[in-house]
Protein backbone atom coordinates (compact mmCIF):
# COMPACT_ATOMS: atom_id res chain seq x y z
CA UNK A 1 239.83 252.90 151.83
CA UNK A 2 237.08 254.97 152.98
CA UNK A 3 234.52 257.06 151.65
CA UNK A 4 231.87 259.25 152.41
CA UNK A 5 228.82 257.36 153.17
CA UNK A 6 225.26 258.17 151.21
CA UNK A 7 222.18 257.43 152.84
CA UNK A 8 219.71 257.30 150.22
CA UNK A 9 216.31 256.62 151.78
CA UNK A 10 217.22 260.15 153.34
CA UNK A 11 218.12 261.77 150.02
CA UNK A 12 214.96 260.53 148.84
CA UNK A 13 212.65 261.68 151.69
CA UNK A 14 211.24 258.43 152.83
CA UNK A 15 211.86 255.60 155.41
CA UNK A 16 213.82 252.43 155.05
CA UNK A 17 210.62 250.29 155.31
CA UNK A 18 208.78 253.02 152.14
CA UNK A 19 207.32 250.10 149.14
CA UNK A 20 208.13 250.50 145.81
CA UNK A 21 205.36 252.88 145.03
CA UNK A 22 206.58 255.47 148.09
CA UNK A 23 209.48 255.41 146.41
CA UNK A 24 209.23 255.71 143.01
CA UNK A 25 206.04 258.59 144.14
CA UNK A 26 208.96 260.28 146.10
CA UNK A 27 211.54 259.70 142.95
CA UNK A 28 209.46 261.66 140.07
CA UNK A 29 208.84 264.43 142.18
CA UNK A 30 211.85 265.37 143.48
CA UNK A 31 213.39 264.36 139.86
CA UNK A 32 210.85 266.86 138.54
CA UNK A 33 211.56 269.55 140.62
CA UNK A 34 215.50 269.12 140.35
CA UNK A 35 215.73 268.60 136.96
CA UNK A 36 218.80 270.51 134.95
CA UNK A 37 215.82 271.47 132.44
CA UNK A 38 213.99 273.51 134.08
CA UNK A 39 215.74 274.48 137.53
CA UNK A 40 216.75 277.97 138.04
CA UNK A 41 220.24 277.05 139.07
CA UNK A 42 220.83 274.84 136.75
CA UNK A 43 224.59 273.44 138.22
CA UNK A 44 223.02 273.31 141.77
CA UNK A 45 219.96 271.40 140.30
CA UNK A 46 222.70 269.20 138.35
CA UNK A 47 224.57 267.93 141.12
CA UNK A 48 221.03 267.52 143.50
CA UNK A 49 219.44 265.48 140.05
CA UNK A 50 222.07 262.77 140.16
CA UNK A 51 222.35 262.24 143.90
CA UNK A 52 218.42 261.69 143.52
CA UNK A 53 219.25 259.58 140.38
CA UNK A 54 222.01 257.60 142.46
CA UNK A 55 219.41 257.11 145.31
CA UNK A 56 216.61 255.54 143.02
CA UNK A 57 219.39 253.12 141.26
CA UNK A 58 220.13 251.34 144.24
CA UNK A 59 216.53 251.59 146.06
CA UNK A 60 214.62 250.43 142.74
CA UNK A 61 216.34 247.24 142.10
CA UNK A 62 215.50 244.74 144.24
CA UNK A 63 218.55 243.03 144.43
CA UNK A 64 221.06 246.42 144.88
CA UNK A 65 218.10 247.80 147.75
CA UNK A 66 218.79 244.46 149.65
CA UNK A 67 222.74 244.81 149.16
CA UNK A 68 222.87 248.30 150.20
CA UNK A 69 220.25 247.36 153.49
CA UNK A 70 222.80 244.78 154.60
CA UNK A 71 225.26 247.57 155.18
CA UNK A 72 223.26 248.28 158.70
CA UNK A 73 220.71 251.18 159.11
CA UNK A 74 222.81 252.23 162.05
CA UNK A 75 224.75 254.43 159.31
CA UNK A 76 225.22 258.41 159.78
CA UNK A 77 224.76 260.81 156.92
CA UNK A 78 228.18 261.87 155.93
CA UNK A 79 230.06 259.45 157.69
CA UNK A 80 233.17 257.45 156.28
CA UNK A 81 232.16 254.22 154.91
CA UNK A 82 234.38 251.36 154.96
CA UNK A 83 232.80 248.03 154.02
CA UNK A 84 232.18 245.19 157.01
CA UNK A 85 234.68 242.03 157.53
CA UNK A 86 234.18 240.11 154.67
CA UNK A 87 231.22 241.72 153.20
CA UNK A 88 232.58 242.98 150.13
CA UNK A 89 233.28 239.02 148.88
CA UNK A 90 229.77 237.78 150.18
CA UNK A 91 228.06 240.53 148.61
CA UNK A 92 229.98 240.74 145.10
CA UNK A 93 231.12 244.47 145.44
CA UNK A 94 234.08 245.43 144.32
CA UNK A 95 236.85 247.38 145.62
CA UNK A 96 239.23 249.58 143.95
CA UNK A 97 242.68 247.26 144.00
CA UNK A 98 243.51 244.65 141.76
CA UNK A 99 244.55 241.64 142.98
CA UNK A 100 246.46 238.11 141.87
CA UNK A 101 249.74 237.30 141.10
CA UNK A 102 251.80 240.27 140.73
CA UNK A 103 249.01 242.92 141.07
CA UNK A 104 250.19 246.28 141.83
CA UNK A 105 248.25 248.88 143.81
CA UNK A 106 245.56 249.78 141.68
CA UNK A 107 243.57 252.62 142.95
CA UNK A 108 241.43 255.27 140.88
CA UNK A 109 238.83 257.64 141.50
CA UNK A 110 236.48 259.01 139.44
CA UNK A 111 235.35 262.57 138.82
CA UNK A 112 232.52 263.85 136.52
CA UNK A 113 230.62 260.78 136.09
CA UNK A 114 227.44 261.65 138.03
CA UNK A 115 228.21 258.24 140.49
CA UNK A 116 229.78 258.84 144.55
CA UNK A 117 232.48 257.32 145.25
CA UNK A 118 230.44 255.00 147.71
CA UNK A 119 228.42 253.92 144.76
CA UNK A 120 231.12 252.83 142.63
CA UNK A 121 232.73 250.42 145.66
CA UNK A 122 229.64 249.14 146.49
CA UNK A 123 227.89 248.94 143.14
CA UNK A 124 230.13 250.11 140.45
CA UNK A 125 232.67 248.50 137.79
CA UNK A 126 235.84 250.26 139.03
CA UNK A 127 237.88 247.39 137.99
CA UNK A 128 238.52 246.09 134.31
CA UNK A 129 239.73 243.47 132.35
CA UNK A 130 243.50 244.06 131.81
CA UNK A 131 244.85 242.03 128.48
CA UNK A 132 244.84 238.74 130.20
CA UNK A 133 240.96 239.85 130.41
CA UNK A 134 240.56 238.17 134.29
CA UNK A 135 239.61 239.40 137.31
CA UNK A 136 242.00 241.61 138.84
CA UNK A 137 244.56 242.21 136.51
CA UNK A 138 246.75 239.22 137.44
CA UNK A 139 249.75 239.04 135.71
CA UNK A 140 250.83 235.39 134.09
CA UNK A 141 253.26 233.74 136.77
CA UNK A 142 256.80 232.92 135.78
CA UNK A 143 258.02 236.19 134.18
CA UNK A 144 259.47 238.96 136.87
CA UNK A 145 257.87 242.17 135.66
CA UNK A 146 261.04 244.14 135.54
CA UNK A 147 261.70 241.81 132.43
CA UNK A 148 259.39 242.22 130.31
CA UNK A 149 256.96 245.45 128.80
CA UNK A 150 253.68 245.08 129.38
CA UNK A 151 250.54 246.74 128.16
CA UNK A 152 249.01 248.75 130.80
CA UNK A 153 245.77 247.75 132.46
CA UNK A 154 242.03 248.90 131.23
CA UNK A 155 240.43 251.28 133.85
CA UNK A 156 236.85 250.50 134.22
CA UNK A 157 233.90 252.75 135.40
CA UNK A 158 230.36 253.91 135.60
CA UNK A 159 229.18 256.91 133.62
CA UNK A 160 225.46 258.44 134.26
CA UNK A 161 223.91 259.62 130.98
CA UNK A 162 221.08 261.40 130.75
CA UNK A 163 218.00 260.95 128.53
CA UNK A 164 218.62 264.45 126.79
CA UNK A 165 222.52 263.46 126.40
CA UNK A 166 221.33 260.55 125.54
CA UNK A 167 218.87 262.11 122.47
CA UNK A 168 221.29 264.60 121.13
CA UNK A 169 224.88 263.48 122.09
CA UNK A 170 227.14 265.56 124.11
CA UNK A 171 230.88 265.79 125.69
CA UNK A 172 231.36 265.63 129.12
CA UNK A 173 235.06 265.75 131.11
CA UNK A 174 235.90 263.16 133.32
CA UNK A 175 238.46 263.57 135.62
CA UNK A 176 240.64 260.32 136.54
CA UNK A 177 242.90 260.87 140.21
CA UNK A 178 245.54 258.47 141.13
CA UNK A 179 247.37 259.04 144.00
CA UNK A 180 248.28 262.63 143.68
CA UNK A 181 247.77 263.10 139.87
CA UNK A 182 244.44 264.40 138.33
CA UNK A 183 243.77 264.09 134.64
CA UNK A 184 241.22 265.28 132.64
CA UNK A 185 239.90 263.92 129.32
CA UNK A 186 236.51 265.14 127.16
CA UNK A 187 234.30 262.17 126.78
CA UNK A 188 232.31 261.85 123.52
CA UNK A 189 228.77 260.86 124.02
CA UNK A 190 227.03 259.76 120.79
CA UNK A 191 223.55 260.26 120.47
CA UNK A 192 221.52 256.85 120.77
CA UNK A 193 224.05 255.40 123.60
CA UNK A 194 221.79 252.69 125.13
CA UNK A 195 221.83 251.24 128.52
CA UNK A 196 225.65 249.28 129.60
CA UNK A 197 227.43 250.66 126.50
CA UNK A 198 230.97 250.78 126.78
CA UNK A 199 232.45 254.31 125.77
CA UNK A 200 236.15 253.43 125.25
CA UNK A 201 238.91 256.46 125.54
CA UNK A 202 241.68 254.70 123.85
CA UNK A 203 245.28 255.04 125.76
CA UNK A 204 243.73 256.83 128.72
CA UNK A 205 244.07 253.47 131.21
CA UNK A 206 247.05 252.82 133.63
CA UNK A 207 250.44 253.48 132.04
CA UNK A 208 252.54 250.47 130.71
CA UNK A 209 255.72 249.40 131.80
CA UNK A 210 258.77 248.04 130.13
CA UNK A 211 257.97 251.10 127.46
CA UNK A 212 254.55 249.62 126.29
CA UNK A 213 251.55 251.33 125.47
CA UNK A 214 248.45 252.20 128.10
CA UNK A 215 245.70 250.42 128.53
CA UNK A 216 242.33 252.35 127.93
CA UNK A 217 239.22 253.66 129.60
CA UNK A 218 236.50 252.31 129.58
CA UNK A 219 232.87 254.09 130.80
CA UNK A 220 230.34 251.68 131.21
CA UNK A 221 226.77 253.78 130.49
CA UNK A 222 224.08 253.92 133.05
CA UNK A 223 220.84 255.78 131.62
CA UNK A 224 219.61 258.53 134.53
CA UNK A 225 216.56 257.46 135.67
CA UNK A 226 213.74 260.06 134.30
CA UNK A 227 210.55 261.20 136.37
CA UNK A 228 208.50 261.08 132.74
CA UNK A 229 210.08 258.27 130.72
CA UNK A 230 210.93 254.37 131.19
CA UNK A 231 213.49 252.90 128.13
CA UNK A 232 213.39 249.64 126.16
CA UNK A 233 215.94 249.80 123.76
CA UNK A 234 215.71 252.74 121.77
CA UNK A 235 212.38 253.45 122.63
CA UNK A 236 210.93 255.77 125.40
CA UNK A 237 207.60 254.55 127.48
CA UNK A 238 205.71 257.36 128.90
CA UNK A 239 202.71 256.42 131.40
CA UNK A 240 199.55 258.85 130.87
CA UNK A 241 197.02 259.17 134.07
CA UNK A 242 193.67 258.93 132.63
CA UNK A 243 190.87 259.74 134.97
CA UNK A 244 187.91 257.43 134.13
CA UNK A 245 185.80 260.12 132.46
CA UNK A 246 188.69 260.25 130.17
CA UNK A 247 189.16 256.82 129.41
CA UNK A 248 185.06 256.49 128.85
CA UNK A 249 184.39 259.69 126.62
CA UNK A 250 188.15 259.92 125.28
CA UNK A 251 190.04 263.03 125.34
CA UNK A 252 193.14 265.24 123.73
CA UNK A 253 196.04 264.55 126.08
CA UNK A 254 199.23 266.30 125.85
CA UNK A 255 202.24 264.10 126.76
CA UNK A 256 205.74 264.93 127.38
CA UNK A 257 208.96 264.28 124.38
CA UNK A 258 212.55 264.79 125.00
CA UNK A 259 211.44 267.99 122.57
CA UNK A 260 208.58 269.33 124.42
CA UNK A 261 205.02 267.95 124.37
CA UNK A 262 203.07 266.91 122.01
CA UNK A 263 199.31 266.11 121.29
CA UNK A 264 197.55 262.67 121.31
CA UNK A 265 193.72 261.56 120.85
CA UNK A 266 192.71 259.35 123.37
CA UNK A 267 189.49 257.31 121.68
CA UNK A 268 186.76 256.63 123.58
CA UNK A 269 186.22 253.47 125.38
CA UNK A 270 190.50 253.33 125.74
CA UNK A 271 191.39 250.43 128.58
CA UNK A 272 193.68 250.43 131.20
CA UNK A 273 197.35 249.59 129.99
CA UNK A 274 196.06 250.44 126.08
CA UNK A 275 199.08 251.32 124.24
CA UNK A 276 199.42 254.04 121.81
CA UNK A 277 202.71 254.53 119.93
CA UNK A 278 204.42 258.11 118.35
CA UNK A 279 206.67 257.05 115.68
CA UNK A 280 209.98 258.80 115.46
CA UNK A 281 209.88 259.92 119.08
CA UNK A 282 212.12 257.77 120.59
CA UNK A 283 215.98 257.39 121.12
CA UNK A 284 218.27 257.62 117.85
CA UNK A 285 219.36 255.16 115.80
CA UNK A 286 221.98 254.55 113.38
CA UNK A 287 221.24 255.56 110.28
CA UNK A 288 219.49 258.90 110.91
CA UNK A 289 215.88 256.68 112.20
CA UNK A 290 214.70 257.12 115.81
CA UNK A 291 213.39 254.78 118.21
CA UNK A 292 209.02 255.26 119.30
CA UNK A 293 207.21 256.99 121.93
CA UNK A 294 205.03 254.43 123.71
CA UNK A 295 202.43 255.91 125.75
CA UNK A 296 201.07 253.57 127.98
CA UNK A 297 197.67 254.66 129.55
CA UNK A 298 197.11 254.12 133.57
CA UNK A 299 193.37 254.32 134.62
CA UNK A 300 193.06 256.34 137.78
CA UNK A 301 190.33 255.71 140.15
CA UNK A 302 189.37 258.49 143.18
CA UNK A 303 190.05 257.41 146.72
CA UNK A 304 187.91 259.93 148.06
CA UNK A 305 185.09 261.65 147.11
CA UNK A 306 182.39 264.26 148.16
CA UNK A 307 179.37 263.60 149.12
CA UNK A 308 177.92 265.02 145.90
CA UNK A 309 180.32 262.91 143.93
CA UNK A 310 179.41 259.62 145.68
CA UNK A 311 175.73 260.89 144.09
CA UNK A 312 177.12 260.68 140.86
CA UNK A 313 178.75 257.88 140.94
CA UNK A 314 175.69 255.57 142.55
CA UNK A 315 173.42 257.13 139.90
CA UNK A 316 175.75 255.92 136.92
CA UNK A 317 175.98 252.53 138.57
CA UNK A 318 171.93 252.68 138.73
CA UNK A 319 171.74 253.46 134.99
CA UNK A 320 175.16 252.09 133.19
CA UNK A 321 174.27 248.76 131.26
CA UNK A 322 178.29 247.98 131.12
CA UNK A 323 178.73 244.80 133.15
CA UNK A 324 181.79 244.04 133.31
CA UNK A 325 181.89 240.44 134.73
CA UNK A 326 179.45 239.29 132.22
C-alpha cells in the first residue's frame, strides 16, 4: 500500500549531508517556535510540532537516519511512497499485513497519534503479538478456522506523548480505520508514562471469530522530543549556556520547568558539564514523588570577537595566573 511520502531534512530546513549539531540547532528552534505552548494557533502549531517531532526521531538516531537515507534522495515531497523490492525485509520495517499460516488481511491505520502513516511502515510497531504472541499473527496449523473461535488479534501502534502530557496526564482520541470503518476511542494518559510504555485499551483490537472476544490495543509511547529538555527515566536534563564570565564569577540563571522557570545560583568557578540538580522537578512517580531537574551546564566560548574584545581577552591572558595544563 502506499502512502504519502515525508521528506524530513526538508521539514527540518537543512540538507541531507547537515551533522548532528545542524540538526539538532535546526530542531530546538523550530520546536520552539511551533510549540502548542506558546503558539498563537495553537491546533496549527500542534499538527506543525509533531511533523518537526517526527522529522528529528528518524534524523537523530543514527541507525533510523541511515534506514530512512537508503530509501533514495531522489524522493518528491508529497509523493506516494511504496517501499523498494525487498527493502522492507533487509531493512526490518514492517508493513501493515500479517502474515503465516492462515493470516488474514490485516490492515489498520492510525489516526490521532501524532506519527504519518509513512512513519509507522517504515519505523513504527503497526503489528502485534496476537495470543500465539509470534510474528504475524499466524494461526497454529491443523485446525480450519471456520471450526474453531478464536480470540481476536492485538493491534499494535505508536503513540507521541508529550512532555506536558507526559507531567500532568491527559486523554487523547485515537481513531482506528479498517477498510471502510472508523472508530474512535479516548486514550487515558497517566501522568509519569515513560519512554516505550505500553498503554493497553482492552477489547479495542481486531474482532474475534467463532463468537470470541477481541483482542486489544495496544499504544506503544514515544516521548516528543523537547527543544529545552532531554529524559532519563523520570528525570528531565536541561542544558544551561554559560558564557565564560559566567562560569568564572558565577551568576543567577533562570532555567526552564514543565511549570515555568525557575531560579538557580551558579557558584563561581562552575566547570563545563558541572551538574546541578532541582529536586522534585522532574517527571511523576508513583506514589505522589517526582523525578529531578538536572541542569547540566555547557561553557560557551565566542567565535568572533571585536577588536576591542580581542583587547580584553589578551590582557586577561597577560595577567590570569590560572594555568590550566599545569
Amino acid at each position: 500500500m502506499a502512502v504519502q511520502y515525508k521528506d524530513y531534512y526538508e521539514t527540518l530546513g537543512v540538507t541531507r549531508s547537515a551533522g548532528d549539531a545542524e540538526i539538532k540547532k535546526s530542531f530546538r528552534k523550530l520546536a520552539r517556535e511551533f510549540h502548542p505552548d506558546v503558539a498563537k494557533d495553537k491546533k496549527k502549531a500542534e499538527e506543525k510540532f509533531k511533523e518537526i517531532n517526527e522529522a528529528y526521531e528518524v534524523l537523530s538516531d543514527p541507525a533510523k537516519r541511515k534506514k530512512y537515507d537508503e530509501l533514495g534522495a531522489n524522493w518528491k515531497s508529497g509523493a506516494d511512497f511504496r517501499p523498494p523490492s525487498g527493502w522492507e525485509s533487509s531493512s526490518g520495517a514492517r508493513g501493515f499485513r500479517s502474515t503465516g499460516p492462515g493470516a488474514r488481511e490485516f490492515e489498520f491505520h492510525f489516526g490521532g497519534t501524532g506519527f504519518s502513516d509513512f512513519f509507522e511502515q517504515v519505523f513504527g510497531s503497526r503489528a502485534g503479538g496476537g495470543k500465539d504472541g509470534g510474528p504475524g499473527f499466524g494461526r497454529h496449523a491443523g485446525f480450519d478456522e471456520e471450526d474453531t473461535a478464536e480470540r481476536g488479534r492485538d493491534i499494535e501502534g505508536d503513540i507521541m506523548v508529550t512532555l506536558e502530557e507526559a507531567m500532568h496526564g491527559s486523554v487523547r482520541p485515537v481513531t482506528i480505520r479498517h477498510h471502510s470503518r472508523a472508530e474512535t476511542y479516548q486514550v487515558k494518559i497517566p501522568a509519569g508514562v515513560t519512554e516505550g510504555k505500553r498503554l493497553r485499551v482492552a477489547g479495542r483490537g481486531e474482532a474475534g471469530s467463532g463468537g470470541a472476544v477481541s483482542g486489544d490495543l495496544y499504544l506503544r509511547v514515544r516521548l516528543a522530543r523537547h527543544p529545552d529538555f532531554g529524559v532519563e527515566d523520570h528525570h528531565l536534563i536541561h542544558e544551561a549556556e554559560l558564557a565564560p564570565w559566567e562560569a568564572v564569577l558565577g551568576i543567577n540563571l533562570s532555567v526552564p520547568t514543565l511549570d515555568g522557570r525557575v531560579n538557580i545560583k551558579i557558584p563561581p568557578g562552575t566547570q563545563n558539564g558541572q551538574k546541578f540538580r532541582l529536586r522534585g522537578r522532574g517527571l511523576p512517580l508513583r506514589g505522589g514523588e517526582h523525578g529531578d531537574l538536572i541542569v547540566v551546564t555547557r561553557v560557551e566560548v565566542p567565535s568572533q570577537v571585536t577588536e576591542a574584545e580581542r583587547k580584553l581577552w589578551e590582557q586577561l591572558a597577560r595577567e590570569s595566573r590560572f594555568k590550566p595544563r599545569d
